[in-house]
C-alpha atoms as a PDB file:
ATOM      1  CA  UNK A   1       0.000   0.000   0.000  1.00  0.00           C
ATOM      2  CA  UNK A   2       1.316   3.839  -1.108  1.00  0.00           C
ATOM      3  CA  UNK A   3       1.811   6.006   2.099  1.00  0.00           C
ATOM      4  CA  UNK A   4      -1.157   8.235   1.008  1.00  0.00           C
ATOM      5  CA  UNK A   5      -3.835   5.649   1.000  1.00  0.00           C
ATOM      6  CA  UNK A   6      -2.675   4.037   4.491  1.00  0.00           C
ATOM      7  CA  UNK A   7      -3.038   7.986   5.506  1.00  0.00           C
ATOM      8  CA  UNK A   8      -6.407   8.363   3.860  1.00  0.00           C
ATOM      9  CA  UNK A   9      -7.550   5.238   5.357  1.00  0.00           C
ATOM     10  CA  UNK A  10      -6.305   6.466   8.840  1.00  0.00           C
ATOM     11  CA  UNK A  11      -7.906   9.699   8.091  1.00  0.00           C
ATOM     12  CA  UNK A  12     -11.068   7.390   7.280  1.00  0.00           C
ATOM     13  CA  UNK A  13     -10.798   5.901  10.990  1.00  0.00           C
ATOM     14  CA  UNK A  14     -10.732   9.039  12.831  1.00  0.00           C
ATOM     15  CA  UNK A  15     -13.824  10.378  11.260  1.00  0.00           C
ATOM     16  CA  UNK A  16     -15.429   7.118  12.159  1.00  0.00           C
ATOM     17  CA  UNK A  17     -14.767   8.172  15.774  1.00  0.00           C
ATOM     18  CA  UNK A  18     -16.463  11.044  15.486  1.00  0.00           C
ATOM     19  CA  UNK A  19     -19.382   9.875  14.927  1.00  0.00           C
ATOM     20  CA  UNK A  20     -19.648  10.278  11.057  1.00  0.00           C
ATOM     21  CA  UNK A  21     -21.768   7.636   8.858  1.00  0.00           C
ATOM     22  CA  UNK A  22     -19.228   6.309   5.928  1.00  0.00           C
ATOM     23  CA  UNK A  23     -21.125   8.095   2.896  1.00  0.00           C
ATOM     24  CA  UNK A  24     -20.002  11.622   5.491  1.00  0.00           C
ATOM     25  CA  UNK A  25     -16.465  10.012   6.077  1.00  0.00           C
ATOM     26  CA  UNK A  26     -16.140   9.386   2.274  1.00  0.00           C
ATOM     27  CA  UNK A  27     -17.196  12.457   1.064  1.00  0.00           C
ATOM     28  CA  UNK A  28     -14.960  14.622   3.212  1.00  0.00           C
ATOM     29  CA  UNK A  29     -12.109  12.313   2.067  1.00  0.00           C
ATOM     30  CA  UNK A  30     -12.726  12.550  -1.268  1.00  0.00           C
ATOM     31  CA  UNK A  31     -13.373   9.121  -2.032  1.00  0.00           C
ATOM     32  CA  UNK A  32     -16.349   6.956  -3.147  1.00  0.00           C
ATOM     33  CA  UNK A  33     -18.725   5.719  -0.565  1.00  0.00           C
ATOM     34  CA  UNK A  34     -17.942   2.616  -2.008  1.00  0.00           C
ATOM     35  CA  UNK A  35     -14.074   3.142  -1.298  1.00  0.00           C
ATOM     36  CA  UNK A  36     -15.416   4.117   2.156  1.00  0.00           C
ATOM     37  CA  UNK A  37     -16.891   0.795   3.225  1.00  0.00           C
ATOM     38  CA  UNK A  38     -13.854  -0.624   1.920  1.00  0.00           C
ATOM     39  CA  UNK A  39     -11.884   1.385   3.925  1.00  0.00           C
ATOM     40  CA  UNK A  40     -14.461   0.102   6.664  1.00  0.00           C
ATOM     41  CA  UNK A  41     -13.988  -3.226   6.123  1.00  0.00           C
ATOM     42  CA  UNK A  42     -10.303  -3.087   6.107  1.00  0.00           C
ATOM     43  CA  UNK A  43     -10.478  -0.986   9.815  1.00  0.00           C
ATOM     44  CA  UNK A  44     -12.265  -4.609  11.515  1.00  0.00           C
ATOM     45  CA  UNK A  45     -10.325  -6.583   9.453  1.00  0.00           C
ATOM     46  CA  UNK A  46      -7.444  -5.116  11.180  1.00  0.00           C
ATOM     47  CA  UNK A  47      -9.001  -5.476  14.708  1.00  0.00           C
ATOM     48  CA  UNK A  48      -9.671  -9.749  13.869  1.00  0.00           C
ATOM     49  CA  UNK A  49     -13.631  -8.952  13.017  1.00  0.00           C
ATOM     50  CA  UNK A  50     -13.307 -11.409   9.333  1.00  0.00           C
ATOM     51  CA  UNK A  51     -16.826 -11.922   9.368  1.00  0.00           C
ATOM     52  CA  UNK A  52     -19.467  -9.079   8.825  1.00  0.00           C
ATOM     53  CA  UNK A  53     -23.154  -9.510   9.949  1.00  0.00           C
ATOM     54  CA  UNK A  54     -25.118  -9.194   7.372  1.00  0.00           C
ATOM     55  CA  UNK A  55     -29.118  -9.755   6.792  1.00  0.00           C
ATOM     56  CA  UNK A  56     -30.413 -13.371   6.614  1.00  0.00           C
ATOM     57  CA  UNK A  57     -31.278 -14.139   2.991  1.00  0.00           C
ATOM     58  CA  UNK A  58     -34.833 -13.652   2.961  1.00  0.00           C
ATOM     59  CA  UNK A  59     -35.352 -11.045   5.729  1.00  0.00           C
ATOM     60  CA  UNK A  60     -38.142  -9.546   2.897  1.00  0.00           C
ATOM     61  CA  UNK A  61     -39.688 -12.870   2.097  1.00  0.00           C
ATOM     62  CA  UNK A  62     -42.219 -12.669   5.077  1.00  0.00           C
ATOM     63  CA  UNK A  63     -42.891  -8.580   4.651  1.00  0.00           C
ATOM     64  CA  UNK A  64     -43.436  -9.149   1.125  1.00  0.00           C
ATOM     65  CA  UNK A  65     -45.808 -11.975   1.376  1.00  0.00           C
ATOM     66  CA  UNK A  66     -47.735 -10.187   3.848  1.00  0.00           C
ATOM     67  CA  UNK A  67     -48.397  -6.934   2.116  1.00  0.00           C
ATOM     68  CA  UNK A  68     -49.513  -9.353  -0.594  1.00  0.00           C
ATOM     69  CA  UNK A  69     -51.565 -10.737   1.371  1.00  0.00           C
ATOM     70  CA  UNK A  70     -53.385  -7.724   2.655  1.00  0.00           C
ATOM     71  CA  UNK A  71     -53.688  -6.407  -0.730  1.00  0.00           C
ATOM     72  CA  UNK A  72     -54.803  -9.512  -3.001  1.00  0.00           C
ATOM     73  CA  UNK A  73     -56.278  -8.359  -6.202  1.00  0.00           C
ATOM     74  CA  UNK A  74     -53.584  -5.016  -6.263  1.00  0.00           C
ATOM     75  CA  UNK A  75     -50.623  -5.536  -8.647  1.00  0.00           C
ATOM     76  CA  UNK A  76     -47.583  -4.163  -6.951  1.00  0.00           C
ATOM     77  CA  UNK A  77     -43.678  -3.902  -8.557  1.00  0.00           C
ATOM     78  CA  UNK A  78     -40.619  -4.135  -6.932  1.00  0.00           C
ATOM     79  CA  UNK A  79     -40.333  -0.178  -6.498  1.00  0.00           C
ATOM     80  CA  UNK A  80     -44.023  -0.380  -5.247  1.00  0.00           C
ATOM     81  CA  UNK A  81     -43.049  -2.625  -2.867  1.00  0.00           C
ATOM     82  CA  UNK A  82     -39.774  -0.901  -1.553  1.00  0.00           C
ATOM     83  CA  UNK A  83     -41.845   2.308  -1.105  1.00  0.00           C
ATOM     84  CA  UNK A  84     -45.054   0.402   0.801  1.00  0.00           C
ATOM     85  CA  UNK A  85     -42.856  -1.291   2.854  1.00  0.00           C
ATOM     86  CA  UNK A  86     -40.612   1.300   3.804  1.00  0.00           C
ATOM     87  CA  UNK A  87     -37.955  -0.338   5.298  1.00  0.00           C
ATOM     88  CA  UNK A  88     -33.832   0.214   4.231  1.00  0.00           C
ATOM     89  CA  UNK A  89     -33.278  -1.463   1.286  1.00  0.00           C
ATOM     90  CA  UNK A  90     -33.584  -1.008  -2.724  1.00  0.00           C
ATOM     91  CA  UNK A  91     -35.530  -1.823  -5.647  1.00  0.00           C
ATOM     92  CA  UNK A  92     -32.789  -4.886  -6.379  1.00  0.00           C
ATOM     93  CA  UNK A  93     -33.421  -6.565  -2.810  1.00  0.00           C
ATOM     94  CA  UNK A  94     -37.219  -6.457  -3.622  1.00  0.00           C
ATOM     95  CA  UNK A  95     -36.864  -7.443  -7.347  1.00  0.00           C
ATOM     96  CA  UNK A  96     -34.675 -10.290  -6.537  1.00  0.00           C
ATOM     97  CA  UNK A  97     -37.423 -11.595  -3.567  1.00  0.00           C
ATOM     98  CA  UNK A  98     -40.684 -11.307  -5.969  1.00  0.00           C
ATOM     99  CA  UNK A  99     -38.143 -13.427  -8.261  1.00  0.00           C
ATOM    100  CA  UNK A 100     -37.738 -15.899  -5.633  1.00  0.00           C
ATOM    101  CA  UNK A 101     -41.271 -16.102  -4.742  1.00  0.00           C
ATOM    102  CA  UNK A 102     -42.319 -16.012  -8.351  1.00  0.00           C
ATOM    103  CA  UNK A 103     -40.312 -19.623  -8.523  1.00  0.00           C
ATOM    104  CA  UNK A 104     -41.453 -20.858  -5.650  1.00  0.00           C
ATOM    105  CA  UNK A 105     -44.858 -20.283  -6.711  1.00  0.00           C
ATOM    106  CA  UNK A 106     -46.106 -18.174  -3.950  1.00  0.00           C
ATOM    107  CA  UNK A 107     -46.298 -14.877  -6.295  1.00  0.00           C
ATOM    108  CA  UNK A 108     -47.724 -14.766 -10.309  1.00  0.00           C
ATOM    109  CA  UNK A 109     -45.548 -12.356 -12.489  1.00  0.00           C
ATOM    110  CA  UNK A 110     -48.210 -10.254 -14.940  1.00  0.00           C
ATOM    111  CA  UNK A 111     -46.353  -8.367 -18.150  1.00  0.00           C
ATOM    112  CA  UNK A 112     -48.117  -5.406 -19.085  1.00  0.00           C
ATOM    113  CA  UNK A 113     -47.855  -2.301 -19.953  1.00  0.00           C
ATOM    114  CA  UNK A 114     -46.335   0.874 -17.530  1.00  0.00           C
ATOM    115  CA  UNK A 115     -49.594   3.014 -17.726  1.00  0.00           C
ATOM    116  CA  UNK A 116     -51.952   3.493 -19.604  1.00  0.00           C
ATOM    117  CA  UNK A 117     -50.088   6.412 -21.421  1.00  0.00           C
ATOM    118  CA  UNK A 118     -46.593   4.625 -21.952  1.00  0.00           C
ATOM    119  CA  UNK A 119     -46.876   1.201 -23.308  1.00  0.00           C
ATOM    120  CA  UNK A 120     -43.336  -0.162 -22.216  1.00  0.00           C
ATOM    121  CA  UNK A 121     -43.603  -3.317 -20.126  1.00  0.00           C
ATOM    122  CA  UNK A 122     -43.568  -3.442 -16.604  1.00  0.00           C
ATOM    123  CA  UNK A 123     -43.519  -6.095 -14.435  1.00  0.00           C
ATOM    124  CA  UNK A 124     -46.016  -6.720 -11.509  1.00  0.00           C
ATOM    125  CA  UNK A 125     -46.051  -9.089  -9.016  1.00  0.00           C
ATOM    126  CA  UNK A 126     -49.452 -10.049  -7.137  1.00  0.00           C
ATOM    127  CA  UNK A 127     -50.045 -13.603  -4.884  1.00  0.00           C
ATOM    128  CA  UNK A 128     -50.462 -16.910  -7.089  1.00  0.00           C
ATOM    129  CA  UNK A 129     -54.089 -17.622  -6.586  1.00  0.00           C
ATOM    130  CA  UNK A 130     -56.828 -17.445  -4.481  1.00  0.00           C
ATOM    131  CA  UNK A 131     -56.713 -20.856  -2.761  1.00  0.00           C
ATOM    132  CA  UNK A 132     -53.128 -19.257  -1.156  1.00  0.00           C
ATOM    133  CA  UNK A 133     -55.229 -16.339  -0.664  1.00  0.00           C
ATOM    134  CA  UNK A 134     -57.387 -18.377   1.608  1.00  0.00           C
ATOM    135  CA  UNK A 135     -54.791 -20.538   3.792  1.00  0.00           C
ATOM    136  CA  UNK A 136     -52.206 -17.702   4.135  1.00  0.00           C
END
């Protein structure tokens, strides 16, 4: 490593100490946030931490399936879903879920068009059928 970036990364530390989040610490480095949780993940490294908690792989599974549920006959999309729920986390977390449920046969992808003004597909997610309906 070049003298500047162990610096940077030291740098990187301090302002963790302060109290700043890593997109603040980034930015007043002059790095990328991205560089940031590198940075991050280099500090723990260096105090033993090799493991980093992360979510459980279907922590959305249940919160999806459940706004389904409550809304049966609504068609919802991954952005829908990301803004009903409205919990930390992106349109590619919810996209890859509806996916997942999708193949597991617990959701029904419908194709259609974006509006009614803009005919570009879209897809929409709603729950299989309404014998799951029922039982869930």
């Amino acid at each position: 490593m070049s003298f500047n970036c162990d610096r940077r990364r030291e740098r990187f530390v301090a302002y963790r100490r302060q109290g700043l989040m890593v997109k603040e610490a980034a930015e007043r480095l002059g790095v990328s946030e991205r560089t940031g949780h590198r940075y991050e993940q280099w500090y723990w490294r260096t105090k033993g931490v090799t493991e980093m908690r992360r979510r459980e792989a279907n922590w959305m599974r249940p919160l999806i399936l459940a706004h389904l549920r409550a809304y049966p006959d609504q068609l919802f999309s991954a952005w829908d879903m990301v803004r009903k729920l409205g919990k930390p986390t992106n349109q590619v977390t919810a996209a890859r879920t509806l996916r997942g449920l999708a193949a597991d046969g617990l959701v029904e992808l419908v194709v259609g068009p974006t509006c009614e003004f803009d005919p570009r597909p879209a897809r929409r997610y709603r729950l299989a059928s309404s014998a799951l309906r029922e039982v869930a």
